[in-house]
C-alpha atoms as a PDB file:
ATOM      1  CA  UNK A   1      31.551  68.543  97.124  1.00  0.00           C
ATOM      2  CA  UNK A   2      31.788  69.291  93.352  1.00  0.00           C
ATOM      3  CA  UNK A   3      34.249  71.566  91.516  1.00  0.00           C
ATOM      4  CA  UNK A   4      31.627  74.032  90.460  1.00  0.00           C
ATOM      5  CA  UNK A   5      30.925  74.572  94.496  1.00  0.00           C
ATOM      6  CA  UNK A   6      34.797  75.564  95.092  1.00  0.00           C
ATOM      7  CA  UNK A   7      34.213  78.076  92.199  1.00  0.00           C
ATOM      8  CA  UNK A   8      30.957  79.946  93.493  1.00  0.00           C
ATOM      9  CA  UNK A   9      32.298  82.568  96.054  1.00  0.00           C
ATOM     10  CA  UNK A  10      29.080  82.517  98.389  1.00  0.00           C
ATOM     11  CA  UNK A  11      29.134  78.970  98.848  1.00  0.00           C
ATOM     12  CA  UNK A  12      32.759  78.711  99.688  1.00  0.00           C
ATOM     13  CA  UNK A  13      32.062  81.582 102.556  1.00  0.00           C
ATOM     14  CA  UNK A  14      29.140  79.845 103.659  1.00  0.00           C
ATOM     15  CA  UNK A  15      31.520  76.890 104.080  1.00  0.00           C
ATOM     16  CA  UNK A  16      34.073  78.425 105.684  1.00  0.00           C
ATOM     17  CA  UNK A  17      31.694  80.460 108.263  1.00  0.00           C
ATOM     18  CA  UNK A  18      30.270  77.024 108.875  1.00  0.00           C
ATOM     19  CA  UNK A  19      33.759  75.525 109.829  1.00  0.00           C
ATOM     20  CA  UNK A  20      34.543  78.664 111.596  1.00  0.00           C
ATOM     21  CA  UNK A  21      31.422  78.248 114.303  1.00  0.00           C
ATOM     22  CA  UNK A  22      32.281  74.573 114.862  1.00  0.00           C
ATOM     23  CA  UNK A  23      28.407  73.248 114.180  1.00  0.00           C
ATOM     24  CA  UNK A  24      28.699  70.227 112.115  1.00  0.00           C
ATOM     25  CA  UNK A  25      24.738  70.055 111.619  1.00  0.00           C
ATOM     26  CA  UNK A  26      24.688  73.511 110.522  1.00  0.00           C
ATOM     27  CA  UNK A  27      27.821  72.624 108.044  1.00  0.00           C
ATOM     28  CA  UNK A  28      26.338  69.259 107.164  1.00  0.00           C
ATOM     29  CA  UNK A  29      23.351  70.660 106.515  1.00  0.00           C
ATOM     30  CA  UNK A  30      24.526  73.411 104.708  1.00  0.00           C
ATOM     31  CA  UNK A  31      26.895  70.275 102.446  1.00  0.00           C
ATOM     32  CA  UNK A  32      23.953  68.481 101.366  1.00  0.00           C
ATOM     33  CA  UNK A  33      22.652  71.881 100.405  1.00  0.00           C
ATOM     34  CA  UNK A  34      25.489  73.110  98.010  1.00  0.00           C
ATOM     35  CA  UNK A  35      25.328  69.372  96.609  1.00  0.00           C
ATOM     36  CA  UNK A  36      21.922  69.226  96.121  1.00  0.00           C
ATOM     37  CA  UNK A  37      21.968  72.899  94.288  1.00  0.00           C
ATOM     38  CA  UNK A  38      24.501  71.408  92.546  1.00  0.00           C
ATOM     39  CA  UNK A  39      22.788  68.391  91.235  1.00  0.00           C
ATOM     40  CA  UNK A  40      20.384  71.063  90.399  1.00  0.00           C
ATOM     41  CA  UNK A  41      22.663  73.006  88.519  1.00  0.00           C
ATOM     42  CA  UNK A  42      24.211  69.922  86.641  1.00  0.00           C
ATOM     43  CA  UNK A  43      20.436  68.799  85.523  1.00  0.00           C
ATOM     44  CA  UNK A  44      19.822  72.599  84.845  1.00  0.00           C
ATOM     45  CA  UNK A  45      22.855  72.125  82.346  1.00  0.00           C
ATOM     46  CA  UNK A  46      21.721  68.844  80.976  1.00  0.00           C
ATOM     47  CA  UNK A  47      18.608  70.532  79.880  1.00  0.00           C
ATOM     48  CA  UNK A  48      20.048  73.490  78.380  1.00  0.00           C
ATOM     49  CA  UNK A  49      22.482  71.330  76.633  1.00  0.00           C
ATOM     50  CA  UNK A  50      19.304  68.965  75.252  1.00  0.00           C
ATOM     51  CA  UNK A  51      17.451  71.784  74.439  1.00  0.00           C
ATOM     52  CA  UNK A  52      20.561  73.752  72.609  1.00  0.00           C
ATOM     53  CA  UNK A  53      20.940  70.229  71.330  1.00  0.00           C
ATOM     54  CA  UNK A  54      17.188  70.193  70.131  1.00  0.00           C
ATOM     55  CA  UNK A  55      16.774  73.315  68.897  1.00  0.00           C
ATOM     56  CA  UNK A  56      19.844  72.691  66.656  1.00  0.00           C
ATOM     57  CA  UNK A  57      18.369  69.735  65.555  1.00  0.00           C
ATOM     58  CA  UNK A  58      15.250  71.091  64.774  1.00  0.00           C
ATOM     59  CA  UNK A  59      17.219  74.071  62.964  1.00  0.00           C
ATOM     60  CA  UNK A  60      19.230  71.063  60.944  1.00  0.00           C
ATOM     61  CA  UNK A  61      16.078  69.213  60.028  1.00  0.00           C
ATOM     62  CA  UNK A  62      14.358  72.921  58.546  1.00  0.00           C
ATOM     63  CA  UNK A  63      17.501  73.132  56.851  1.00  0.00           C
ATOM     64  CA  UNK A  64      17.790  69.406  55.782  1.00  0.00           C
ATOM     65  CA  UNK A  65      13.439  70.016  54.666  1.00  0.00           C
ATOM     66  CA  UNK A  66      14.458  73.295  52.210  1.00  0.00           C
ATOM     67  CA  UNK A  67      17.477  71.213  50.715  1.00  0.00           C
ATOM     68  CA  UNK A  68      14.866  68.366  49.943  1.00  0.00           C
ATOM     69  CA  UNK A  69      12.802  71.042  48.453  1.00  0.00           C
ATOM     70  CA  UNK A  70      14.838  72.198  45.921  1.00  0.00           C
ATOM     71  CA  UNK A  71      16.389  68.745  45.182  1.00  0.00           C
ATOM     72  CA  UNK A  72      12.901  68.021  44.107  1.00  0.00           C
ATOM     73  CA  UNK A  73      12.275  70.649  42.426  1.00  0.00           C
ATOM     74  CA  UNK A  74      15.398  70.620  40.596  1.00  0.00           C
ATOM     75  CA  UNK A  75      13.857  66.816  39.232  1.00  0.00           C
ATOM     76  CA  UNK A  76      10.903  68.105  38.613  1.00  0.00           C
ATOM     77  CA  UNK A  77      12.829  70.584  36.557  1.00  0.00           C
ATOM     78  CA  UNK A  78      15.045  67.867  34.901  1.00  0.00           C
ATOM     79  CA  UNK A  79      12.275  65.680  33.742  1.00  0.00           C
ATOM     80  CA  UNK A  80      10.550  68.567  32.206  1.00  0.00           C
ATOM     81  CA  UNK A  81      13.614  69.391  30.161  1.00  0.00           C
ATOM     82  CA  UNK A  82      14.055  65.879  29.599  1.00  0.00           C
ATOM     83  CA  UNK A  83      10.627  65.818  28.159  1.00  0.00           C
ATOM     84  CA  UNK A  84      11.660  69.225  26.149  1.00  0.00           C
ATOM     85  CA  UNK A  85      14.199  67.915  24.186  1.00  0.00           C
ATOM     86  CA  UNK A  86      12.585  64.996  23.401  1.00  0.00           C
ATOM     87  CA  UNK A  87       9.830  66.795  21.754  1.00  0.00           C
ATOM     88  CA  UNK A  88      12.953  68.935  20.088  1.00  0.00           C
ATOM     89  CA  UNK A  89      14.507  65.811  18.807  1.00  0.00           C
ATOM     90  CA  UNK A  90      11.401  64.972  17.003  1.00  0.00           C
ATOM     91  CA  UNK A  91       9.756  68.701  16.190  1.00  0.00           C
ATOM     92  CA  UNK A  92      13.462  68.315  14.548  1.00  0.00           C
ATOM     93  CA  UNK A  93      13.732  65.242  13.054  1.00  0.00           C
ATOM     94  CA  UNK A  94      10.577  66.109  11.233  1.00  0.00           C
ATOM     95  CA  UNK A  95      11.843  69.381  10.226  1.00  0.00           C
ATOM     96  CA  UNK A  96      14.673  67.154   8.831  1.00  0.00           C
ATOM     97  CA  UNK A  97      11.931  65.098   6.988  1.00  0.00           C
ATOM     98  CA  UNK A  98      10.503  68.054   5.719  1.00  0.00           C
ATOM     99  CA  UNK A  99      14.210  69.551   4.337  1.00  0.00           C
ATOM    100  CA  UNK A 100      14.608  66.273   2.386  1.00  0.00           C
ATOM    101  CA  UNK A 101      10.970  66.215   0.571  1.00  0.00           C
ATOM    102  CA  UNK A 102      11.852  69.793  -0.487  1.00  0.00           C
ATOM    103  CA  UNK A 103      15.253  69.170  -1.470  1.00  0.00           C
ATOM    104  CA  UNK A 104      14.020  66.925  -3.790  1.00  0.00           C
ATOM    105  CA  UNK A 105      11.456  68.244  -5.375  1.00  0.00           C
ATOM    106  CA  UNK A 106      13.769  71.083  -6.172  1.00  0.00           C
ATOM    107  CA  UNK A 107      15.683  68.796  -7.422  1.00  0.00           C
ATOM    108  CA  UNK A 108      13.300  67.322  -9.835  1.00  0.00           C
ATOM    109  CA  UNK A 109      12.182  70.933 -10.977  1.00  0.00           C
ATOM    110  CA  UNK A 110      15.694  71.576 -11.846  1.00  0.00           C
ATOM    111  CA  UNK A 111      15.802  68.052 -13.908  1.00  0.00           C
ATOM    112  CA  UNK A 112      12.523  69.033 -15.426  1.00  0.00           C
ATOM    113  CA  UNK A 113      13.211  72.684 -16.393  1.00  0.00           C
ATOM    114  CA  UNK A 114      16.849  71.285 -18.075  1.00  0.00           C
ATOM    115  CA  UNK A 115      14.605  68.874 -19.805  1.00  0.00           C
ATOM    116  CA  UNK A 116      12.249  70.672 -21.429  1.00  0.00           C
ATOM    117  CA  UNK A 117      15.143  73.761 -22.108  1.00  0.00           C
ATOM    118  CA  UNK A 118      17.087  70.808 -23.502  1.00  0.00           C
ATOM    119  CA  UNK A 119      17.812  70.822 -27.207  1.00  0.00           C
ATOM    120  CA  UNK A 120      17.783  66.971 -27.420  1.00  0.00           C
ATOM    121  CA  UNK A 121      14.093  66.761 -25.597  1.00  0.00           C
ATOM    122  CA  UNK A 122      12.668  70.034 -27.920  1.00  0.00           C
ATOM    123  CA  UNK A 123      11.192  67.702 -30.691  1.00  0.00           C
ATOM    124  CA  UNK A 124       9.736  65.301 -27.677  1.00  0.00           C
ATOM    125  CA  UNK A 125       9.092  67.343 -24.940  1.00  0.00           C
ATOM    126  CA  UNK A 126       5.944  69.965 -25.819  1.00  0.00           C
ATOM    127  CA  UNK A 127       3.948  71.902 -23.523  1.00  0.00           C
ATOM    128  CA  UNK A 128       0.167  71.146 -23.455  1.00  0.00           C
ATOM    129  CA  UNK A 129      -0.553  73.910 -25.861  1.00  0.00           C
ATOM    130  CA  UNK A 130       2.144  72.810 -28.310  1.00  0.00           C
ATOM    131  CA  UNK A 131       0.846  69.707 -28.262  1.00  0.00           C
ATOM    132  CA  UNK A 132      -2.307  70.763 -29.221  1.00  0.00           C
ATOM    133  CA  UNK A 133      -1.192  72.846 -31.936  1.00  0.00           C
ATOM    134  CA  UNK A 134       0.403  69.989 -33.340  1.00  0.00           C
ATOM    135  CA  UNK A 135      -3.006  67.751 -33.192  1.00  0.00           C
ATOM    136  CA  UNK A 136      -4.643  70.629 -34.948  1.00  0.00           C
ATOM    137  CA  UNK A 137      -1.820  70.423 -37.758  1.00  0.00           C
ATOM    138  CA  UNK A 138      -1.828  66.858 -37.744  1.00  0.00           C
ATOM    139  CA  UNK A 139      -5.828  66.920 -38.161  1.00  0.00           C
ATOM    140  CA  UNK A 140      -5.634  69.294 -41.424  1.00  0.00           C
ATOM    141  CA  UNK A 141      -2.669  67.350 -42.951  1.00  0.00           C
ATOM    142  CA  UNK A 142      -5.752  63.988 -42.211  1.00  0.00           C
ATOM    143  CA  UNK A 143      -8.030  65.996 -43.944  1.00  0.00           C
ATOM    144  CA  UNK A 144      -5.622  67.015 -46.950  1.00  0.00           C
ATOM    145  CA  UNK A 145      -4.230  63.833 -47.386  1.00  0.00           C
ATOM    146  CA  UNK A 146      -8.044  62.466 -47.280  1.00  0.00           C
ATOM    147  CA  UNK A 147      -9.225  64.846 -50.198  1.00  0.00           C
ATOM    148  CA  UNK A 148      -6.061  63.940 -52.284  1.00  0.00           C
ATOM    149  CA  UNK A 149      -6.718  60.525 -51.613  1.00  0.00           C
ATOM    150  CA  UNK A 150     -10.461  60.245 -52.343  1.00  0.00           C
ATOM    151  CA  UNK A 151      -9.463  62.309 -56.043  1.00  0.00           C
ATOM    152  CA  UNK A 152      -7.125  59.958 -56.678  1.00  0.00           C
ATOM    153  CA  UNK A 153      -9.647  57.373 -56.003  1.00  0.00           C
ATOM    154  CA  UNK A 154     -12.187  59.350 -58.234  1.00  0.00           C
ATOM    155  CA  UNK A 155      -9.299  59.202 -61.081  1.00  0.00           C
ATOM    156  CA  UNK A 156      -8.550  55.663 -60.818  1.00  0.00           C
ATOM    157  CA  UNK A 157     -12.199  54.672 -61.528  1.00  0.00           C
ATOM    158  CA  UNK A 158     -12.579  56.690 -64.263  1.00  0.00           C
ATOM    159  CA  UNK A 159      -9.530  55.217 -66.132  1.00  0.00           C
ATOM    160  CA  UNK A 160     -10.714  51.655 -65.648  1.00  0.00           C
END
């Protein structure tokens, strides 16, 4: 007889009525009985332990599935950023390109614009129309010095 027998109130009466009228079928019978209902019982608690145990398993693996879930889409995530700074570093590395070009052409204006404001470059350095201006005076100085030279010519042969 099991412990769990002793416990249940009915079955101990039964037992002891059983003792009390002396039949030892009747008490046999009414033995294999109480064990069998308690083998019953005792599978009975196997299953609901299995199935508490399953269903807590089942609850761990939905659990253990969502976790999964965001662990992948927390990669996802990463590689995408990854993949956004990457196009940062060079978006910004051409930027950087960019600064330098400008820097210096800026800084060739500036060497420009103190060259031709320089008073050591005025004679040299001329603007396009200052150079032209000069051709023009250059061209009538040709011509005068031409004319003076063709009278002198004209002189010389008549004192020879």
């Amino acid at each position: 007889m099991c412990s769990e027998d002793l416990k249940n109130p009915k079955r101990l009466k039964d037992l002891e009525d059983l003792e009390d009228s002396g039949d030892e079928k009747s008490s046999k019978d009414l033995v294999d009985t109480i064990h069998s209902d308690s083998e019953h019982l005792q599978e009975d608690d196997k299953k609901t332990e299995m199935e508490d145990t399953n269903n807590k398993l089942v609850e761990e693996l939905g659990q253990l599935k969502k976790m999964n879930s965001a662990i992948s889409s927390t990669i996802d995530s990463i590689r995408a950023i990854s993949g956004n700074i990457d196009k940062m570093m060079e978006n910004t590395s051409n930027a950087n390109k960019m600064v330098d070009i400008w820097s210096q052409l800026i800084l060739r204006d500036e060497q420009i614009t103190k060259m031709m404001s320089s008073e050591e470059t005025r004679g040299v350095w001329r603007s396009p129309e200052q150079f032209e201006k000069e051709i023009e005076e250059r061209k009538k100085r040709l011509t005068q010095l031409k004319e003076q030279y063709g009278k002198l010519k004209r002189r010389r042969k008549r004192v020879w």
